[in-house]
C-alpha atoms as a PDB file:
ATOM      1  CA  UNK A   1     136.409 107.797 204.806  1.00  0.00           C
ATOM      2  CA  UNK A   2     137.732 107.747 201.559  1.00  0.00           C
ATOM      3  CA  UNK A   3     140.608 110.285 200.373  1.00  0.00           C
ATOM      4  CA  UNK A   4     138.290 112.623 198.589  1.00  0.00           C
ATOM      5  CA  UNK A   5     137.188 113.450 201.955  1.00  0.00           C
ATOM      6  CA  UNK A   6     140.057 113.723 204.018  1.00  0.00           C
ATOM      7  CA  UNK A   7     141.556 117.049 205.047  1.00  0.00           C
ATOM      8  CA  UNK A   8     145.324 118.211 205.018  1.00  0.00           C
ATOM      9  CA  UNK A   9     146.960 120.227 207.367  1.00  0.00           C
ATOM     10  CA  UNK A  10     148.976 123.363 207.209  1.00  0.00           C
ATOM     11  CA  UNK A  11     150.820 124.494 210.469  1.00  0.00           C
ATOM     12  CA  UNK A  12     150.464 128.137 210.180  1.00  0.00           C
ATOM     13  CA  UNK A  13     154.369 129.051 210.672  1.00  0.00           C
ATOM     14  CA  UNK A  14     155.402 125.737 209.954  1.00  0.00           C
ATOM     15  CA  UNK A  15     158.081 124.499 207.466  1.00  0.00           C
ATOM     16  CA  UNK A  16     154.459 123.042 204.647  1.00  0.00           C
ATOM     17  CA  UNK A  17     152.092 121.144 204.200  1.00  0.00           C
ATOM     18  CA  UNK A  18     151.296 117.378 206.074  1.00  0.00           C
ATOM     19  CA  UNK A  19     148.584 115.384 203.992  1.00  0.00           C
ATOM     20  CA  UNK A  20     146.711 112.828 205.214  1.00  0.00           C
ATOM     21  CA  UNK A  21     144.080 110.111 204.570  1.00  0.00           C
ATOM     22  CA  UNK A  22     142.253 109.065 207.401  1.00  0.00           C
ATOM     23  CA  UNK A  23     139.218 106.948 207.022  1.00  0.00           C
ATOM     24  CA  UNK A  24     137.784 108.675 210.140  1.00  0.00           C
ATOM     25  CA  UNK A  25     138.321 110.177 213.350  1.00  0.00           C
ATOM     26  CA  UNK A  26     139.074 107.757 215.149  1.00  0.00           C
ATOM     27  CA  UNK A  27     140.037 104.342 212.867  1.00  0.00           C
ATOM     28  CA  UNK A  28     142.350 104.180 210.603  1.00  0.00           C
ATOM     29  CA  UNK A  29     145.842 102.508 210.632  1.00  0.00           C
ATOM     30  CA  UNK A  30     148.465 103.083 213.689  1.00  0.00           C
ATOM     31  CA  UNK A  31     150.204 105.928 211.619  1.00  0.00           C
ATOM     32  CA  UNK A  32     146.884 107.479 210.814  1.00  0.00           C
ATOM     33  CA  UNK A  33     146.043 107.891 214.559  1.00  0.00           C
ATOM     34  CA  UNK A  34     149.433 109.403 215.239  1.00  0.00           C
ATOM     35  CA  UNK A  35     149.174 111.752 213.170  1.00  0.00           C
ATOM     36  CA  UNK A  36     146.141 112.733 214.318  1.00  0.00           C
ATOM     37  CA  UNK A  37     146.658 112.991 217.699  1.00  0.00           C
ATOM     38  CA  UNK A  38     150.404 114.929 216.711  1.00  0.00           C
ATOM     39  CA  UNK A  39     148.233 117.445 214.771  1.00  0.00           C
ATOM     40  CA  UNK A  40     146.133 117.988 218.665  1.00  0.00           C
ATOM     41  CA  UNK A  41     149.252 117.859 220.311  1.00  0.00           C
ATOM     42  CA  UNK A  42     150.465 120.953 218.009  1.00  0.00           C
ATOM     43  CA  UNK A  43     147.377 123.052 217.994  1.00  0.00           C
ATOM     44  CA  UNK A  44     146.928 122.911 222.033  1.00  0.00           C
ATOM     45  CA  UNK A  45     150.631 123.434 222.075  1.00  0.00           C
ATOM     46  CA  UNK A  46     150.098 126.930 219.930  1.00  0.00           C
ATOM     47  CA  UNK A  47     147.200 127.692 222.284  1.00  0.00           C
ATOM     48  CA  UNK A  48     149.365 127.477 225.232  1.00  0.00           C
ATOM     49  CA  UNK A  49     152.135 129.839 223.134  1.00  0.00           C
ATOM     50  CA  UNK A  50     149.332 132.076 221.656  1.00  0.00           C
ATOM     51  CA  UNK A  51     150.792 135.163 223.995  1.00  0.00           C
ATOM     52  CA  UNK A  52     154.002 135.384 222.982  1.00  0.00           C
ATOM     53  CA  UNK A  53     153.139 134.740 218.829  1.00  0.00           C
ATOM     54  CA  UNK A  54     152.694 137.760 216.907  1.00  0.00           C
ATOM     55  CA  UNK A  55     148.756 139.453 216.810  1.00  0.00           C
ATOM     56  CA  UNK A  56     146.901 137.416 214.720  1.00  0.00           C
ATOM     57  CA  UNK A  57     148.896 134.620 213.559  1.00  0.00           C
ATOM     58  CA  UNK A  58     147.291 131.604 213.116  1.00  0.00           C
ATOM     59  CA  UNK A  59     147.152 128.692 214.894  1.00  0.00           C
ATOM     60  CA  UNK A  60     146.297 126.604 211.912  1.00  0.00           C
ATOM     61  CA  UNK A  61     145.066 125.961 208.570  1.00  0.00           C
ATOM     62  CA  UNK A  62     143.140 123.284 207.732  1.00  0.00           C
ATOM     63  CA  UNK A  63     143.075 122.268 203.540  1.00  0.00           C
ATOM     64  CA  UNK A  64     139.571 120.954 203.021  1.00  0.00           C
ATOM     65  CA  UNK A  65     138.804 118.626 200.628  1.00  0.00           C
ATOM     66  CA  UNK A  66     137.555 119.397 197.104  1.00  0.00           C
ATOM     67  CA  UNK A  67     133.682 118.580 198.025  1.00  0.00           C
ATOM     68  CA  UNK A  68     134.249 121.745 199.828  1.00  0.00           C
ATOM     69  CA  UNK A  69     135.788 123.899 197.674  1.00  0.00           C
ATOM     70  CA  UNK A  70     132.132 126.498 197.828  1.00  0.00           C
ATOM     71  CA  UNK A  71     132.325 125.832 201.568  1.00  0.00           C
ATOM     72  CA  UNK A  72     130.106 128.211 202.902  1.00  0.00           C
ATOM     73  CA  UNK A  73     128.472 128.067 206.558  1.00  0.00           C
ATOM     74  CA  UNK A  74     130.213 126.816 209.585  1.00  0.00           C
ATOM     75  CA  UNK A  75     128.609 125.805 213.007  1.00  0.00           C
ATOM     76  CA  UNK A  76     129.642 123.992 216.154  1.00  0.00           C
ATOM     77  CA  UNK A  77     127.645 121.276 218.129  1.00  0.00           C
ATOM     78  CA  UNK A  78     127.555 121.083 221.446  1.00  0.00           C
ATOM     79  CA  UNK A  79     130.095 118.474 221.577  1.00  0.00           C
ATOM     80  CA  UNK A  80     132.854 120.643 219.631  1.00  0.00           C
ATOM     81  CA  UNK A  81     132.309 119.332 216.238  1.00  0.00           C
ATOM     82  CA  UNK A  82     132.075 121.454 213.129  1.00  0.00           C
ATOM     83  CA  UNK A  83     129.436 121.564 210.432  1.00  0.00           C
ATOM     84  CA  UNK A  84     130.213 122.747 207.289  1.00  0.00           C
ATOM     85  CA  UNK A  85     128.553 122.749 204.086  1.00  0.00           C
ATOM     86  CA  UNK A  86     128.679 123.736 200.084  1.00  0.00           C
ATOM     87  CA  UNK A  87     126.766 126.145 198.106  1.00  0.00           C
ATOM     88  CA  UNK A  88     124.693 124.692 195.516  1.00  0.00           C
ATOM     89  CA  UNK A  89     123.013 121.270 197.278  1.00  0.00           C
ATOM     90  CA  UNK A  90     122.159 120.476 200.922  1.00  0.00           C
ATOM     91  CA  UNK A  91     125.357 118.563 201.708  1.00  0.00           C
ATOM     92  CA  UNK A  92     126.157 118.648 205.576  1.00  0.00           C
ATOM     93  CA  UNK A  93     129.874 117.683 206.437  1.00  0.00           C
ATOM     94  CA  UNK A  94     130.906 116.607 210.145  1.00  0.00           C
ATOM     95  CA  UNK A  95     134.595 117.863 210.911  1.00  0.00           C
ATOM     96  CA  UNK A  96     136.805 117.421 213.584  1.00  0.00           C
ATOM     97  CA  UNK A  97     137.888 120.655 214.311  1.00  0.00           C
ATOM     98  CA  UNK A  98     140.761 120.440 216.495  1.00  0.00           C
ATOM     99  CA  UNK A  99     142.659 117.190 214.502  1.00  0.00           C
ATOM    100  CA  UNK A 100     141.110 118.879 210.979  1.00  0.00           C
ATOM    101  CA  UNK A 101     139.826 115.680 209.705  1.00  0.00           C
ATOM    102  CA  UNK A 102     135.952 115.096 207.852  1.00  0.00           C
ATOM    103  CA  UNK A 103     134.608 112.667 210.329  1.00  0.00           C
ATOM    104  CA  UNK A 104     131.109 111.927 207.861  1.00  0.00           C
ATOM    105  CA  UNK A 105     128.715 113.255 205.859  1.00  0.00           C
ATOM    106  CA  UNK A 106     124.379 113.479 205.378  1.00  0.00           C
ATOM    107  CA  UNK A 107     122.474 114.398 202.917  1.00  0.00           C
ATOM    108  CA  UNK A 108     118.935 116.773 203.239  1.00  0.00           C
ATOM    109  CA  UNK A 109     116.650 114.608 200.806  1.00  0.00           C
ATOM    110  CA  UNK A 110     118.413 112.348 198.426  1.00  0.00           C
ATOM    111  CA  UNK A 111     122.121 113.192 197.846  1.00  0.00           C
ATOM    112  CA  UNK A 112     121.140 116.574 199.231  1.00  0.00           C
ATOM    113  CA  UNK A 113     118.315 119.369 198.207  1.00  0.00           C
ATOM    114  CA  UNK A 114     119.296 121.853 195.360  1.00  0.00           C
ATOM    115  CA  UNK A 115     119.483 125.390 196.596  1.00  0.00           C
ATOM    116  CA  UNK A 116     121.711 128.432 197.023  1.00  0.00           C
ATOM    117  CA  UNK A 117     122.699 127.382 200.526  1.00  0.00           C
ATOM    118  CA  UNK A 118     124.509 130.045 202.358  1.00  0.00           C
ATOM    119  CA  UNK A 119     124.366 129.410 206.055  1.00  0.00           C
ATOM    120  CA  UNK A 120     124.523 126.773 208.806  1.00  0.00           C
ATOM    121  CA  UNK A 121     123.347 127.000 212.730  1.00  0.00           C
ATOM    122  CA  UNK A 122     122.602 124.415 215.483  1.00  0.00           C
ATOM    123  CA  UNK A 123     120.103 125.337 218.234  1.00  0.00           C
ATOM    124  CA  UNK A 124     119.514 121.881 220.608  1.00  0.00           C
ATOM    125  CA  UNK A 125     119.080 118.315 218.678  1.00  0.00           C
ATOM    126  CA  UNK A 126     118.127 120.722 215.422  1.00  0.00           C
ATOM    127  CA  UNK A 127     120.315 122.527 212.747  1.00  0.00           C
ATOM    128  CA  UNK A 128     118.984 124.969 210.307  1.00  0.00           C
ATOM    129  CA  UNK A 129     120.681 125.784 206.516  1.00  0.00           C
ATOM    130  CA  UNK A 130     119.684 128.982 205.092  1.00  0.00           C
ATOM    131  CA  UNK A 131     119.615 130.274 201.128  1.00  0.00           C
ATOM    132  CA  UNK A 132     120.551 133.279 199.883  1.00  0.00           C
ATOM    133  CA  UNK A 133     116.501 134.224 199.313  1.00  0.00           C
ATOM    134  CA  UNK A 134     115.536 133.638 203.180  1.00  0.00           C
ATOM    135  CA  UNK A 135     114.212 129.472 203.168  1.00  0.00           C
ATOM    136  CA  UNK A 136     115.289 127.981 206.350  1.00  0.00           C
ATOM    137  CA  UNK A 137     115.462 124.092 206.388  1.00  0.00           C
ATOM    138  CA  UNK A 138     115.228 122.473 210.023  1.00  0.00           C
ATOM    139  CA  UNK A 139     116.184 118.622 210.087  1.00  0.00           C
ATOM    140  CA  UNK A 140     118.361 117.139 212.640  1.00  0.00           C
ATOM    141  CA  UNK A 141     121.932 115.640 212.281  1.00  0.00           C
ATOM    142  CA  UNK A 142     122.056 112.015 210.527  1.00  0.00           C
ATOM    143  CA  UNK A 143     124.370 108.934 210.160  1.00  0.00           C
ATOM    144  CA  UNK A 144     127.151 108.983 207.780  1.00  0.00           C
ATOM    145  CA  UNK A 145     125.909 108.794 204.349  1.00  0.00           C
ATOM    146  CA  UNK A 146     122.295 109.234 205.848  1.00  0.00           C
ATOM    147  CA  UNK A 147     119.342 110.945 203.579  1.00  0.00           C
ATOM    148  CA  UNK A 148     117.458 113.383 206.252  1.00  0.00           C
ATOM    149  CA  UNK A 149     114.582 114.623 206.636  1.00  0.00           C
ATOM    150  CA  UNK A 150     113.810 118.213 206.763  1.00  0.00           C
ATOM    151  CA  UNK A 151     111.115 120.628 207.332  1.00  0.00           C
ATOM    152  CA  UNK A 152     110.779 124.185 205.085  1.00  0.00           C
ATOM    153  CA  UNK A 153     110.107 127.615 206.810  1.00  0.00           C
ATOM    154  CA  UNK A 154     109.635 130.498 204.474  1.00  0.00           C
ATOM    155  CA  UNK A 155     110.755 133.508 206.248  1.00  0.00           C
ATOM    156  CA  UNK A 156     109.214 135.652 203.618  1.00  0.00           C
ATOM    157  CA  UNK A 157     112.273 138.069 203.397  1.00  0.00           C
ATOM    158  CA  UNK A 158     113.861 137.060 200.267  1.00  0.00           C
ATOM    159  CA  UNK A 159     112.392 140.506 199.305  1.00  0.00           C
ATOM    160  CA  UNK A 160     113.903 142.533 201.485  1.00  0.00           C
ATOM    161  CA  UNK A 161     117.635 141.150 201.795  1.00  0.00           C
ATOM    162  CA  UNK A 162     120.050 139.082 200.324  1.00  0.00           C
ATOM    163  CA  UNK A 163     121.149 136.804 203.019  1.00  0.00           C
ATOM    164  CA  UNK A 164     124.206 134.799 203.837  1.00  0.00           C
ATOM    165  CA  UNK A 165     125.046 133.854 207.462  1.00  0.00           C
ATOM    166  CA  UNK A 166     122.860 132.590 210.400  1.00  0.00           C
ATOM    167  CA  UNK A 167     123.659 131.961 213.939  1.00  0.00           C
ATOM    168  CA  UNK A 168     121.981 130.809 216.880  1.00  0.00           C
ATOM    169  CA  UNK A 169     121.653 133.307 220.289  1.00  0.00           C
ATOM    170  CA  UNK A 170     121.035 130.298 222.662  1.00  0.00           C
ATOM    171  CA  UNK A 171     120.899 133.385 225.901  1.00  0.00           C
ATOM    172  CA  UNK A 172     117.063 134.449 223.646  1.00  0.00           C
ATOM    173  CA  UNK A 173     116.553 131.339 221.886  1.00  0.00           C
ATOM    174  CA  UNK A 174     116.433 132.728 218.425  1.00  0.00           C
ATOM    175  CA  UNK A 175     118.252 132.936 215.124  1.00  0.00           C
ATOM    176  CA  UNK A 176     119.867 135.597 213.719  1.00  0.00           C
ATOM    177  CA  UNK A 177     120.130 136.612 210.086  1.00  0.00           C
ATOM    178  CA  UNK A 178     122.542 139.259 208.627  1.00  0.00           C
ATOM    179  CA  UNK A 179     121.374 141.294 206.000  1.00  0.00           C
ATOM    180  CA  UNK A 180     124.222 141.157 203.170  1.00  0.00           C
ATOM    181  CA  UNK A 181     122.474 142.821 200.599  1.00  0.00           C
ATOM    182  CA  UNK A 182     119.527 145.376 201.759  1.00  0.00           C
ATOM    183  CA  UNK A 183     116.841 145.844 198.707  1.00  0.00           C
ATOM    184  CA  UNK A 184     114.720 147.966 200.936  1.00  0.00           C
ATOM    185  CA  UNK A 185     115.029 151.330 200.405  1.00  0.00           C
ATOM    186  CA  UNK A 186     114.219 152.495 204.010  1.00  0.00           C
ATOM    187  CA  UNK A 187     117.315 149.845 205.278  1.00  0.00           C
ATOM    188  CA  UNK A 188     119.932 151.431 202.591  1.00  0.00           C
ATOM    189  CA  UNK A 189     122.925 152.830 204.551  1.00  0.00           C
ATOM    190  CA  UNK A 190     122.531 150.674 207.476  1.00  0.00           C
ATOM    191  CA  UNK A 191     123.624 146.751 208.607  1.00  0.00           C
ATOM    192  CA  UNK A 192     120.344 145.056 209.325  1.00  0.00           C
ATOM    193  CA  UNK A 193     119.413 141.835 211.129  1.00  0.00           C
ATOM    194  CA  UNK A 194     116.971 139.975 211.614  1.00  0.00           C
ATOM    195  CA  UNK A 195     115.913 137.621 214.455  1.00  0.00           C
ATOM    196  CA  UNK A 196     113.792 134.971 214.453  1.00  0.00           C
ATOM    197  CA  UNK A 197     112.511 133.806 217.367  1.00  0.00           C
ATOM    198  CA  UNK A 198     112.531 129.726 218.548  1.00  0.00           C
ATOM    199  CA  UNK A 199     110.209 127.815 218.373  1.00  0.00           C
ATOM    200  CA  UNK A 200     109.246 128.739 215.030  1.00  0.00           C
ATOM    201  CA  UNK A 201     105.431 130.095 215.144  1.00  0.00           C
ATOM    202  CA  UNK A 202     103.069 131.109 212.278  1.00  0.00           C
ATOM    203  CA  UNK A 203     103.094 134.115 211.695  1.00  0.00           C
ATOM    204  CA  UNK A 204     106.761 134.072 212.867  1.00  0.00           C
ATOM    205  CA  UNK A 205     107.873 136.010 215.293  1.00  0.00           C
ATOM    206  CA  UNK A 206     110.810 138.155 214.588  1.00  0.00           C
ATOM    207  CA  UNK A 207     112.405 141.605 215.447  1.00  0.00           C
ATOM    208  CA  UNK A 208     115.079 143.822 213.725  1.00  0.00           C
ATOM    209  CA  UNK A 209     118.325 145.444 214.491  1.00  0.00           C
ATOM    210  CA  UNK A 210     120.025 147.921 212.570  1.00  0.00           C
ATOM    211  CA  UNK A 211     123.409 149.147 212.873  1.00  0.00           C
ATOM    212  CA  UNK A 212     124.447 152.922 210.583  1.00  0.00           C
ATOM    213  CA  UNK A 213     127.288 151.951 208.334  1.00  0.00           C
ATOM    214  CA  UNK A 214     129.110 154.629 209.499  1.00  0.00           C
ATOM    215  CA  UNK A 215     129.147 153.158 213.337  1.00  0.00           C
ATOM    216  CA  UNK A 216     129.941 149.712 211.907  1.00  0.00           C
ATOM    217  CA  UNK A 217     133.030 150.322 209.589  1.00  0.00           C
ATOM    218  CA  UNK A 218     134.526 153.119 212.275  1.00  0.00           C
ATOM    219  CA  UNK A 219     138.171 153.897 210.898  1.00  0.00           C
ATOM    220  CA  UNK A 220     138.364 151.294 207.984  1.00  0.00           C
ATOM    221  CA  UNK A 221     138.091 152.081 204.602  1.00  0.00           C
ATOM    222  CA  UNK A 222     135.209 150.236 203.485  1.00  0.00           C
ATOM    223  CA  UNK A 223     131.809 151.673 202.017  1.00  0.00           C
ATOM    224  CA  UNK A 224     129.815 149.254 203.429  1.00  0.00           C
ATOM    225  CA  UNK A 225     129.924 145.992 205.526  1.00  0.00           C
ATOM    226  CA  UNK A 226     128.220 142.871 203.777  1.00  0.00           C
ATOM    227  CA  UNK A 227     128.666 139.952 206.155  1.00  0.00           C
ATOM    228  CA  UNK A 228     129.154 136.248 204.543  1.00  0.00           C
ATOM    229  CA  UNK A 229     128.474 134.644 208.038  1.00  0.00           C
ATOM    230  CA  UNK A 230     127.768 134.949 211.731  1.00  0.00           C
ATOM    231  CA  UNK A 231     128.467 133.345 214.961  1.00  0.00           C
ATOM    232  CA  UNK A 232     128.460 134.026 218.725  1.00  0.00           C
ATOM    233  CA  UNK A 233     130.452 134.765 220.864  1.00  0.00           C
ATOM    234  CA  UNK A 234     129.750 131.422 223.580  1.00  0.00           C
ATOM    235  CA  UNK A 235     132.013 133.433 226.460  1.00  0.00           C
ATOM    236  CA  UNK A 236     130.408 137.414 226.012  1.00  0.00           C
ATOM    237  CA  UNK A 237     127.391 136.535 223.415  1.00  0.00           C
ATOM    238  CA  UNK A 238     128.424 138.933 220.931  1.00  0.00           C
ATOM    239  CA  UNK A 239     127.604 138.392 217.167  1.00  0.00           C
ATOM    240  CA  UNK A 240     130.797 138.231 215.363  1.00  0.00           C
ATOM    241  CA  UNK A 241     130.482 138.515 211.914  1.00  0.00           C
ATOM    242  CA  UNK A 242     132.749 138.193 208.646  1.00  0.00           C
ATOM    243  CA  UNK A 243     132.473 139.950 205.130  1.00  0.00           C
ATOM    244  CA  UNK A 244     134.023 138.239 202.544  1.00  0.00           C
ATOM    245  CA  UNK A 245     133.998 141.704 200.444  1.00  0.00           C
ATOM    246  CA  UNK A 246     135.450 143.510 202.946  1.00  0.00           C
ATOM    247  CA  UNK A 247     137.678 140.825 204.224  1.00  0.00           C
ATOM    248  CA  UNK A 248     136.705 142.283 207.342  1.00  0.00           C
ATOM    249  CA  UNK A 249     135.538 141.425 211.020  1.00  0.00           C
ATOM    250  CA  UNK A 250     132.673 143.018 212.752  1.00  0.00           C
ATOM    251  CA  UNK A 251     131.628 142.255 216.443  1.00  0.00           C
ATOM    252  CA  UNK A 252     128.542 143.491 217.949  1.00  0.00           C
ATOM    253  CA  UNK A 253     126.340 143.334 220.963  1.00  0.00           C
ATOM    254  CA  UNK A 254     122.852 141.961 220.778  1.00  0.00           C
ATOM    255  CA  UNK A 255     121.775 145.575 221.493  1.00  0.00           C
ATOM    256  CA  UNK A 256     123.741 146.509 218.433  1.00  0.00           C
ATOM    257  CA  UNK A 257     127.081 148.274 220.291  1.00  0.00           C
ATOM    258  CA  UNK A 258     130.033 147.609 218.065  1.00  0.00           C
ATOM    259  CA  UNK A 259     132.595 146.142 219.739  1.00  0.00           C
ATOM    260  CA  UNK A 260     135.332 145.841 217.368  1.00  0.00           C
ATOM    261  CA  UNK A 261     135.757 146.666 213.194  1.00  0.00           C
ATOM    262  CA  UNK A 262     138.604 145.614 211.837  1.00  0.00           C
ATOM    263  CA  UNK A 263     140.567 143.982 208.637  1.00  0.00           C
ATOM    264  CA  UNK A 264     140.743 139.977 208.914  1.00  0.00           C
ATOM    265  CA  UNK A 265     144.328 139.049 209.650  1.00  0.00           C
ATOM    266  CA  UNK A 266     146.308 136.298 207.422  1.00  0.00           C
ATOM    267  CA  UNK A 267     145.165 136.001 203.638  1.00  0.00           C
ATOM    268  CA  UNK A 268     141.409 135.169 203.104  1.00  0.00           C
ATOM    269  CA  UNK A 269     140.218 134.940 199.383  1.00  0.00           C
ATOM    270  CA  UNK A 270     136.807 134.381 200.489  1.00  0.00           C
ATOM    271  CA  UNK A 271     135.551 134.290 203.952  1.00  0.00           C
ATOM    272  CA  UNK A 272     132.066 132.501 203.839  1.00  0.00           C
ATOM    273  CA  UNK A 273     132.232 131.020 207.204  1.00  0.00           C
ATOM    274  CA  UNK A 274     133.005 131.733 211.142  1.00  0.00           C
ATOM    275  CA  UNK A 275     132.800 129.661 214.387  1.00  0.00           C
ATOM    276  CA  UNK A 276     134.232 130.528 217.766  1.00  0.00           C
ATOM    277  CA  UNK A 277     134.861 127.466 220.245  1.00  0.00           C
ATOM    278  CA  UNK A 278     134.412 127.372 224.139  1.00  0.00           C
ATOM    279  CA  UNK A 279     138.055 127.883 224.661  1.00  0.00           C
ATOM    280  CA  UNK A 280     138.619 130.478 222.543  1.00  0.00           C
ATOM    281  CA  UNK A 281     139.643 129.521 218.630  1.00  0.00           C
ATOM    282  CA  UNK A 282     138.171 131.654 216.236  1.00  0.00           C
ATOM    283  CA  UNK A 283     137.332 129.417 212.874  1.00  0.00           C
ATOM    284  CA  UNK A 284     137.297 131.504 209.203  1.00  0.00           C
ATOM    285  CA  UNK A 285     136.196 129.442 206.015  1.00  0.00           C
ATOM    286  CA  UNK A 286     137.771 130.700 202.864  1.00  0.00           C
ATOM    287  CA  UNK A 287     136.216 129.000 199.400  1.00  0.00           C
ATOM    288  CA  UNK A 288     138.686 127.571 197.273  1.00  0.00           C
ATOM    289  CA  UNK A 289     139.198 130.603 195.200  1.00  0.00           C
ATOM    290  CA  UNK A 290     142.445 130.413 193.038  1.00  0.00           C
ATOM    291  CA  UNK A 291     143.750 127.628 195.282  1.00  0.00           C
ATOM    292  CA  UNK A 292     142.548 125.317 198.328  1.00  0.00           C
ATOM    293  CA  UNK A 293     139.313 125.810 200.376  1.00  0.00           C
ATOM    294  CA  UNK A 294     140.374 126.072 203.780  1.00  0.00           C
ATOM    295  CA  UNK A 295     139.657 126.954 207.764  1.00  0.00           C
ATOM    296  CA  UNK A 296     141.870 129.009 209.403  1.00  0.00           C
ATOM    297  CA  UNK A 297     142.269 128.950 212.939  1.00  0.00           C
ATOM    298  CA  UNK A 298     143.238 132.149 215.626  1.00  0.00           C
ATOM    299  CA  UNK A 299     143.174 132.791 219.331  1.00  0.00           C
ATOM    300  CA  UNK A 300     139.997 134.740 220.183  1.00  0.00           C
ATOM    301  CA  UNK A 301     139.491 137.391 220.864  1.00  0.00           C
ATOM    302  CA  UNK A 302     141.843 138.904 217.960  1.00  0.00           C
ATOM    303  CA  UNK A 303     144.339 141.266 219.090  1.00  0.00           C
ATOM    304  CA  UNK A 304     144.911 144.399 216.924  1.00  0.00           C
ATOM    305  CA  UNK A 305     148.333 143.905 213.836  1.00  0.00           C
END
């Protein structure tokens, strides 16, 4: 990898910042491989500590590089490793999540599709990238550098909401879509999602859940709660959403019982994107507003400040 695409990492407590240019996961020079394996070392070492560390510190930050700086949708394989993408062109990136290190990157059509891309999920051997106006693209994962394939589903709902985060609820094998923006008038007042359910069908199949604002923001002070991503839960299989707006965190059930509301610890300029691992680590995405694009990393669940 070259440097434009290597991350830097930022020990969340620690003394500053330790930069880094690794060619990949797993090459690189002898110094390059310690390093990476020291930054493991650290974050399972801060798992281990997590209960005695103050609510909601982080474990880590990870400083993306510039390519990212609009990253937007985050999504885990089923090996552990984390998509990410931009805004503006279908650009996948491959991360490392647990060394913070951009192991490659693939392209949808050549040097990736132009489009308002807000949203990333992975259901099986396929991964879906949704816009802001409801087109879902479903291609599967490629080779570094690789030019995909991908097929074009028209959900028809770029109408009716404004949409930013997707996820996929492997227990009913569908995909959910958070409403951020409702243009419906019958849907004002309320959070509203969509599901869509796998495989895709024409007409599609789909179903809606909607939430009152006033259950969702419970005690906080917000008007409204327009989430900038989704993920779930892999332990409970809870949605867990993220509002950039708000700089809040919602949970949910899928029967729509909210589980938790509450303010996003730590400083997030922009939260576009959210992941929670197997073991526990939530993921937030923050776009490189006024400084560095960048994943923060927490024990899950969050405990209250």
């Amino acid at each position: 990898m070259t440097s434009a695409l290597s991350a830097g990492l930022m020990i969340a407590v620690a003394a500053g910042l330790c930069g880094c240019n690794p060619r990949n996961a797993d090459g690189g020079s002898k110094a390059e491989t310690a390093m990476l394996a020291d930054r493991e070392e650290q974050l399972a070492r801060r798992m281990a500590a997590s209960d005695t560390a103050p609510p909601g510190a982080p474990l880590a930050i990870w400083i993306l590089p510039r390519e990212l700086r609009e990253v937007s949708g985050l999504a885990l394989t089923a090996d552990g490793r984390l998509l990410a993408h931009n805004d503006q062109r279908g650009r996948v990136y491959v991360l490392d999540p647990r060394r913070g290190v951009v192991v490659k990157r693939f392209f949808l059509g050549q040097k990736g599709i132009r489009g308002d891309f807000e949203a990333i999920a992975v259901a099986a051997k396929a991964i879906y990238m949704l816009t802001s106006n409801g087109d879902l693209y479903q291609f599967e994962e490629g080779e570094d550098g690789a030019e995909v394939r991908s097929v074009l589903h028209d959900t028809r709902l770029g109408k009716e909401c404004e949409f930013e985060g997707l996820a996929f609820d492997s227990a009913s094998s569908l995909l959910v879509m958070p409403c951020k923006n409702v243009f419906m008038k019958d849907l004002k007042g309320q959070l509203v999602l969509y599901r869509w359910y796998l495989p895709v069908s024409e007409p599609p199949r789909m179903s809606m859940l909607k939430i009152p604002f006033t259950t969702v923001i419970g005690s906080n002070g917000w008007k409204q709660f327009r989430p900038t991503d989704i993920t779930v839960d892999p332990k409970t299989g809870n949605y867990v959403m993220v509002s950039a707006q708000e700089k809040g965190l919602v949970e949910i059930t899928p029967t729509g019982e909210v589980v938790r509301s509450m303010p996003l610890p730590g400083r997030h300029p922009q939260a576009e994107g959210v992941a929670i691992t197997s073991d526990g680590i939530l993921m937030v995405a923050d776009e490189g507003v006024g400084g560095e694009p960048m994943i923060t990393l927490y024990r899950w669940p969050l405990e209250p400040q």
